[in-house]
N, C-alpha and C. Protein backbone atom coordinates (compact mmCIF):
# COMPACT_ATOMS: atom_id res chain seq x y z
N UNK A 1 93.97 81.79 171.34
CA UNK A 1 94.83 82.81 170.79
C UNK A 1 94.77 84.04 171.71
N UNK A 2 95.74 84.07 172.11
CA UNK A 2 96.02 85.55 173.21
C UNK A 2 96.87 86.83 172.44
N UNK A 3 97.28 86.48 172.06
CA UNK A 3 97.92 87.26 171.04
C UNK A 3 97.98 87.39 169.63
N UNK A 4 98.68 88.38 168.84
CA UNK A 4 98.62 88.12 167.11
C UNK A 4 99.62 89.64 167.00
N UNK A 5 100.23 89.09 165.58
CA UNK A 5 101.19 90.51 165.30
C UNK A 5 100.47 91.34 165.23
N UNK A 6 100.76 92.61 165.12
CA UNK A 6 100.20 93.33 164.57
C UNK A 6 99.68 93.74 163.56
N UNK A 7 100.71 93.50 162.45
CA UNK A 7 100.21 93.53 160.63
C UNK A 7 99.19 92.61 160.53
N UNK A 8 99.09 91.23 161.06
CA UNK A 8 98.12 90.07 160.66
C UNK A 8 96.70 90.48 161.12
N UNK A 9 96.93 91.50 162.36
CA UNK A 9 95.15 92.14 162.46
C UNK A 9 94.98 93.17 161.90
N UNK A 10 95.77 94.09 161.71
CA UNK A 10 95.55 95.24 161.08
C UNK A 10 94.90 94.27 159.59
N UNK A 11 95.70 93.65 158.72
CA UNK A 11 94.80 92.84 157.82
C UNK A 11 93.58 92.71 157.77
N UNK A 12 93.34 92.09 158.40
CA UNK A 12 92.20 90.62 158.94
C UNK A 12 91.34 91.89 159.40
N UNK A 13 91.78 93.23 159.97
CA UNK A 13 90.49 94.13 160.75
C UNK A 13 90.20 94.63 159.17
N UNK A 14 90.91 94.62 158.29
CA UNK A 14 90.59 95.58 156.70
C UNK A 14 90.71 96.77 157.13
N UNK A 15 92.28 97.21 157.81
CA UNK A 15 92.51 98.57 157.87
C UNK A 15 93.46 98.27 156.35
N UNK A 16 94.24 97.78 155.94
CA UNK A 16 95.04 97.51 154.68
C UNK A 16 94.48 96.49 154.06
N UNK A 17 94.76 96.66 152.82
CA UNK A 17 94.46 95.25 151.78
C UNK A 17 95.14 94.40 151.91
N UNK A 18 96.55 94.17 152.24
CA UNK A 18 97.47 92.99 152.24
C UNK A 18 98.42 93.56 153.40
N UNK A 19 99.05 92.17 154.08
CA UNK A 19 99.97 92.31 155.13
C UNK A 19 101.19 93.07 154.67
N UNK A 20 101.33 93.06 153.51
CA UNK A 20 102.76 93.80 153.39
C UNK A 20 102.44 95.19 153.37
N UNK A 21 101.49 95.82 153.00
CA UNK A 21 100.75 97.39 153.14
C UNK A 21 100.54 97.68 154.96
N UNK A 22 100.16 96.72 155.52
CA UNK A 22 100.39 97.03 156.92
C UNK A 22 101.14 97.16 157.49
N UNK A 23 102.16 96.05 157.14
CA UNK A 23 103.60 95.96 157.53
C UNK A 23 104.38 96.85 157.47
N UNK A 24 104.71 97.82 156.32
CA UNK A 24 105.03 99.03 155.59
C UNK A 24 104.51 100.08 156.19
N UNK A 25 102.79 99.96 156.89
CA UNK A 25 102.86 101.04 157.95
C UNK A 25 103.39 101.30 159.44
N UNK A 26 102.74 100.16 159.39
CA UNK A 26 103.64 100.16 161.25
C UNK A 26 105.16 100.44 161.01
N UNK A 27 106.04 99.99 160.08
CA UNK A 27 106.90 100.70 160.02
C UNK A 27 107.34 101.83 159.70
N UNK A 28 106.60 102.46 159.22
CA UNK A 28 106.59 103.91 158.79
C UNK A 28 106.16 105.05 159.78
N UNK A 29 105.64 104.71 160.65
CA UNK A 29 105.06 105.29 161.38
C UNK A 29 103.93 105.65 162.31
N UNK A 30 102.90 105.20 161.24
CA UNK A 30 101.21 105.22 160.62
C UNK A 30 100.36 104.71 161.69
N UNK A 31 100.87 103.51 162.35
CA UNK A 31 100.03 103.02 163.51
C UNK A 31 100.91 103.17 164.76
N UNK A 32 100.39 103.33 165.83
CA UNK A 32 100.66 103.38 166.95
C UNK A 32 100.25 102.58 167.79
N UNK A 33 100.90 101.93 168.92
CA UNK A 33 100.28 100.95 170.38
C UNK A 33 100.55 102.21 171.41
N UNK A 34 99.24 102.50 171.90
CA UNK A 34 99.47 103.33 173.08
C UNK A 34 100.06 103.97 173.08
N UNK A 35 99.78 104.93 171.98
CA UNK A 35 100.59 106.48 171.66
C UNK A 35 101.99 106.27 171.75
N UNK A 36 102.81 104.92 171.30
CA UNK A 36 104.14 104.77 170.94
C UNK A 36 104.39 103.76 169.80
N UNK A 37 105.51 104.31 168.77
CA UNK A 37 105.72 103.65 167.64
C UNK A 37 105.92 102.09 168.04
N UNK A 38 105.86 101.14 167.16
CA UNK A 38 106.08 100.23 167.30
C UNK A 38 106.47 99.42 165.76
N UNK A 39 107.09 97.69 166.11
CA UNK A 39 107.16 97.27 165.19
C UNK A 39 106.03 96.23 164.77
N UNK A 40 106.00 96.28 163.26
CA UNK A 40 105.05 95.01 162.67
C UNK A 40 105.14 93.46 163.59
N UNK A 41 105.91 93.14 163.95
CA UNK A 41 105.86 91.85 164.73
C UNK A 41 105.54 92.08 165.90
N UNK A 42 105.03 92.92 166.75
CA UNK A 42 104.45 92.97 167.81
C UNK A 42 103.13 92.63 167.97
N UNK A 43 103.03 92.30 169.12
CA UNK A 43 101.94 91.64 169.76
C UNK A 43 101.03 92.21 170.64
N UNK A 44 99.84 92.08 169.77
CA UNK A 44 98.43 92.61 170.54
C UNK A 44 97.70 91.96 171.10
N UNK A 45 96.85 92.40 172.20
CA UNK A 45 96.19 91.61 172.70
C UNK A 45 94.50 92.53 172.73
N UNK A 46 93.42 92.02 173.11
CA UNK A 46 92.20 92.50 173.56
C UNK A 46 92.46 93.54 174.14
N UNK A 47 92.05 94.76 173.91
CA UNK A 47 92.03 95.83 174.87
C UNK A 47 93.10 96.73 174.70
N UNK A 48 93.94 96.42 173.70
CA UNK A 48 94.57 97.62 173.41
C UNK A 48 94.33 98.88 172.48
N UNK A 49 95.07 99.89 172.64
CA UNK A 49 94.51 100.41 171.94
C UNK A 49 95.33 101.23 170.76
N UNK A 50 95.24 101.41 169.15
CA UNK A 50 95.87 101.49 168.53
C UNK A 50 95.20 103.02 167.79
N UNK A 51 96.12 103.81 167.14
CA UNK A 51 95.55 105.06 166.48
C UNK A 51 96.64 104.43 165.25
N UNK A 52 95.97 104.75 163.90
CA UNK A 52 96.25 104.13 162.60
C UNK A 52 95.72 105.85 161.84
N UNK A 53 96.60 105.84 161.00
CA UNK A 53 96.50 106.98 160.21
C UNK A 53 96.76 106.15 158.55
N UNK A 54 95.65 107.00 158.02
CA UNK A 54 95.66 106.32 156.65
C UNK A 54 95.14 107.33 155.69
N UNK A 55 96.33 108.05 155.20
CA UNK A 55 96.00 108.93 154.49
C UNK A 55 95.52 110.70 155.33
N UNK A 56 94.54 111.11 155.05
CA UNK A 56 94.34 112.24 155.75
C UNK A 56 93.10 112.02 157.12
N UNK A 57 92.68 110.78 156.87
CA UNK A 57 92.11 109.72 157.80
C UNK A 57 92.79 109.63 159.35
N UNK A 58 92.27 109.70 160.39
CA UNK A 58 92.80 108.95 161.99
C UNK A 58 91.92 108.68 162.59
N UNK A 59 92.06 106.77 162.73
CA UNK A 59 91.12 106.02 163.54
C UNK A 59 92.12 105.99 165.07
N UNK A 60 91.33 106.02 165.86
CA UNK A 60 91.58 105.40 167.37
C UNK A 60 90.85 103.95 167.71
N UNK A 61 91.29 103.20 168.01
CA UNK A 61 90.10 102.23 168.09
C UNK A 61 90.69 100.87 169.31
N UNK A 62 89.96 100.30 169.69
CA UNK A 62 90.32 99.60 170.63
C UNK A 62 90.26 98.20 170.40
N UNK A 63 90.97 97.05 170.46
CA UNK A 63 90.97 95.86 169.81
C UNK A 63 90.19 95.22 171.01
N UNK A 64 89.24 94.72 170.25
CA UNK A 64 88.36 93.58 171.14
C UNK A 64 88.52 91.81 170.80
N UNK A 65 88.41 91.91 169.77
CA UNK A 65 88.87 90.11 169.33
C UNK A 65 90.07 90.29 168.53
N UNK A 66 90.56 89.11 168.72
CA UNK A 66 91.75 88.81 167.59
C UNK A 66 91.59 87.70 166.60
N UNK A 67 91.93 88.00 165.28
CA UNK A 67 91.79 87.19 164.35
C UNK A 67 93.21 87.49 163.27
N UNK A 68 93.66 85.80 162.48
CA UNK A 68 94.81 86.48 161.64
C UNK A 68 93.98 86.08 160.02
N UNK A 69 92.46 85.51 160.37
CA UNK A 69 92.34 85.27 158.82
C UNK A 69 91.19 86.75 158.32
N UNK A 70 91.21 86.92 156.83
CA UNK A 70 90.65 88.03 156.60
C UNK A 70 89.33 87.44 156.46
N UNK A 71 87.85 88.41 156.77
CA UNK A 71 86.63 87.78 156.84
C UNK A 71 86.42 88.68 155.95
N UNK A 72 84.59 88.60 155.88
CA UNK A 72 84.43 89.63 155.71
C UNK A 72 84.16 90.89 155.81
N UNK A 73 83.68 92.05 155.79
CA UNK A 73 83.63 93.46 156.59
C UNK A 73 82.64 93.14 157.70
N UNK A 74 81.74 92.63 157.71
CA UNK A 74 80.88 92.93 158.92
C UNK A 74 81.79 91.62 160.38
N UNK A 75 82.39 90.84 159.71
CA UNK A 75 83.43 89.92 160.50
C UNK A 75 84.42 90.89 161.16
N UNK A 76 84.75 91.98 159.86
CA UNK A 76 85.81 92.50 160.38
C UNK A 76 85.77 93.71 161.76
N UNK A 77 84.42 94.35 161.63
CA UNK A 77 84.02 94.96 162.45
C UNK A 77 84.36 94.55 163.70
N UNK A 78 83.41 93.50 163.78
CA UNK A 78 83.73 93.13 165.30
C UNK A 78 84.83 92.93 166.23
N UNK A 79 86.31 92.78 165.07
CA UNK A 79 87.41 92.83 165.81
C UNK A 79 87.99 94.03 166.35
N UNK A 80 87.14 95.36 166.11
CA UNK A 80 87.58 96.31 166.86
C UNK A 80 86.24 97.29 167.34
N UNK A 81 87.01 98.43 168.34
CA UNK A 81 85.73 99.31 168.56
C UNK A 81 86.16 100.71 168.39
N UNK A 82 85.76 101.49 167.55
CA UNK A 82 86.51 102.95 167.60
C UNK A 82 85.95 103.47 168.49
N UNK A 83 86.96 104.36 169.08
CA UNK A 83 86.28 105.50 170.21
C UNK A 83 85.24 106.62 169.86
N UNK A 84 84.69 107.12 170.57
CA UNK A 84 83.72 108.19 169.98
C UNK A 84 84.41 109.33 170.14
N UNK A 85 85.51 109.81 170.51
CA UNK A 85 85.95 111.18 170.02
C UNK A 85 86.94 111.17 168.78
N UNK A 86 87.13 109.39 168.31
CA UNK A 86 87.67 109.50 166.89
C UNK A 86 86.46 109.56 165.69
N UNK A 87 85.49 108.69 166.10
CA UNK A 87 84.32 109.03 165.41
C UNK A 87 83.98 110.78 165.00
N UNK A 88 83.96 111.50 166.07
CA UNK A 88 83.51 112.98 165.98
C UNK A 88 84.66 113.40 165.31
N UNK A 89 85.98 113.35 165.47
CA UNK A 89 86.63 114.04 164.46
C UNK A 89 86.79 113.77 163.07
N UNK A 90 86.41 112.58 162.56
CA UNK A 90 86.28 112.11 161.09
C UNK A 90 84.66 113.14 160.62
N UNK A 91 83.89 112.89 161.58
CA UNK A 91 82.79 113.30 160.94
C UNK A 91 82.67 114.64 160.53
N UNK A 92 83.98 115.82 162.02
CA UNK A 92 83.46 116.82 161.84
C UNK A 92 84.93 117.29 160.53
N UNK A 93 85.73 116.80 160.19
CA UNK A 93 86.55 116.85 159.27
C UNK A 93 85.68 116.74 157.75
N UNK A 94 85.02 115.59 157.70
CA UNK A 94 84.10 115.43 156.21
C UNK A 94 83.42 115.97 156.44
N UNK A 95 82.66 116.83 156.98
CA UNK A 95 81.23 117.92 156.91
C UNK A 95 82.65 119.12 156.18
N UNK A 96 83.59 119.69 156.95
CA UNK A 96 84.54 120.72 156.82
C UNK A 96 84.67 120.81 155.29
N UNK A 97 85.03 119.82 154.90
CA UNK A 97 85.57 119.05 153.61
C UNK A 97 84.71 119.83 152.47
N UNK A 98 83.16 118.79 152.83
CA UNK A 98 81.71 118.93 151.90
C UNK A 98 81.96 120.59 151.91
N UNK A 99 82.27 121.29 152.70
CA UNK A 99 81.81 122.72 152.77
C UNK A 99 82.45 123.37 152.34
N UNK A 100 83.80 123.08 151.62
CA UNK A 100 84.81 123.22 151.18
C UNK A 100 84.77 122.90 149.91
N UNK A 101 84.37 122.09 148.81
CA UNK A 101 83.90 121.54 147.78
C UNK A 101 83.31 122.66 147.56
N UNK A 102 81.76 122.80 148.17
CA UNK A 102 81.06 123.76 147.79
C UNK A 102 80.58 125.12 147.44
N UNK A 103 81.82 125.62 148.45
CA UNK A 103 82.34 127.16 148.52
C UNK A 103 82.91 127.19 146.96
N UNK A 104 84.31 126.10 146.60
CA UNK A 104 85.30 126.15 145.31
C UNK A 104 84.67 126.39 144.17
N UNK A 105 85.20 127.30 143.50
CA UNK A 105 84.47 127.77 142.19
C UNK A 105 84.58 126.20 140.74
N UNK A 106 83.28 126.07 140.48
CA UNK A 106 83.94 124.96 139.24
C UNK A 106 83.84 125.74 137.96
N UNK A 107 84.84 125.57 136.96
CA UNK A 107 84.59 125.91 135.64
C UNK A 107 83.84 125.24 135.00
N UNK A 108 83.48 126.29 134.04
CA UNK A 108 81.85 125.93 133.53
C UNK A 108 82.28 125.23 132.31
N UNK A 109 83.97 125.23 131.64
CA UNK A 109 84.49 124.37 130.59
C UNK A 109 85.15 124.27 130.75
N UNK A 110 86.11 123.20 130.18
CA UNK A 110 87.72 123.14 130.50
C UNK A 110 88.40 124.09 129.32
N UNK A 111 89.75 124.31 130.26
CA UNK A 111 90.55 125.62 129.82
C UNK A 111 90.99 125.19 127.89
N UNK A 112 91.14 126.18 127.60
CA UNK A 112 91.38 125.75 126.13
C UNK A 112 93.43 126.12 125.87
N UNK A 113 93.26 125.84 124.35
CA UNK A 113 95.19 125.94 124.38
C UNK A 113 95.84 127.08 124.93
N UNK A 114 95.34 128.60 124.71
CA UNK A 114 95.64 129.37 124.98
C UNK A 114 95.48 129.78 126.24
N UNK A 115 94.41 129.40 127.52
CA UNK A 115 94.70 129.17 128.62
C UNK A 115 95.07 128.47 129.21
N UNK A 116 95.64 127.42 128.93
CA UNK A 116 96.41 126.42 129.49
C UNK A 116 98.28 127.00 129.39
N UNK A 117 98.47 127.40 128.31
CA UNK A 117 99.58 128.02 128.70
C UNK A 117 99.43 129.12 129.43
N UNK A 118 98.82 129.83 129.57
CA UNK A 118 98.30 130.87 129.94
C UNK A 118 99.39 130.45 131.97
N UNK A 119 97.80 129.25 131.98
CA UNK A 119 97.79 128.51 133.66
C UNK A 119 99.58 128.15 133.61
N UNK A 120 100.44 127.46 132.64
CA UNK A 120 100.93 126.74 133.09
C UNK A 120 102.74 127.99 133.21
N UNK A 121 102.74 129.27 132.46
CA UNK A 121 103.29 130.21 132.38
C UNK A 121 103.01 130.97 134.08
N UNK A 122 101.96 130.86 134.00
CA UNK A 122 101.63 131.41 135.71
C UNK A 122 102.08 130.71 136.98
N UNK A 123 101.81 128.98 136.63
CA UNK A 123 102.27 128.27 137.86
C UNK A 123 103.83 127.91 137.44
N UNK A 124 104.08 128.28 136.62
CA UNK A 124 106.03 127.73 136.64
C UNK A 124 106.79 128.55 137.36
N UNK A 125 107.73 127.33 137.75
CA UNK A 125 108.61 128.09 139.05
C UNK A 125 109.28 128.91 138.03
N UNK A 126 109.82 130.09 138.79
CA UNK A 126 110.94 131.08 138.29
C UNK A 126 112.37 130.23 138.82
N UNK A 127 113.19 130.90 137.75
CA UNK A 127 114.34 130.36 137.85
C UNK A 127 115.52 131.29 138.94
């Protein structure tokens, strides 16, 4: 096997749960071949390299094996290698995050009837 679509590894790597969720990205936008859009039926080989956005998430990663059946996660690993300056930006994004959580004030109860209209009189659009 020298090749494989694209949706069938994106699968099989467990970047999506099912081919049609992959499929739906590469068409949307979401993954990239070498910093250019592409379609779900395209063909990858070893050594390319793909950036996949999933959510507020961006992997870079480089395809080393190809496979179209789904394994399991530590199977799935091996079919790719992320780069280490995508590594550092996930990590330094979730530290940002945690620090961000922790700064946010939590209420010490939830709002009652009279502040809830209160909240919801405040956030309504004007007409």
């Amino acid at each position: 096997m020298e090749t494989l679509r694209l949706d069938k590894w994106l699968f099989a790597a467990r970047f999506y749960k099912s081919r049609s969720l992959a499929s739906g990205a590469v068409s949307g936008g979401k993954v990239h071949l070498a910093g250019k859009r592409t379609k779900p039926s395209h063909r990858v080989s070893p050594g390319d390299i793909l950036e996949i956005r999933r959510g507020q998430e961006k992997y870079t990663v480089i395809v080393r094996q190809l496979s179209d059946k789904r394994g399991p996660a530590s199977a799935a690993r091996q079919l790719y290698e992320e780069t280490a300056t995508s590594l550092a930006e996930r990590e330094s994004k979730r530290r940002e995050e945690r620090t961000l959580t922790r700064c946010a004030p939590h209420p010490v109860r939830r709002p009652n009837k009279q502040e809830r209209r209160q909240i919801i009189h405040f956030t309504r659009k004007r007409d």
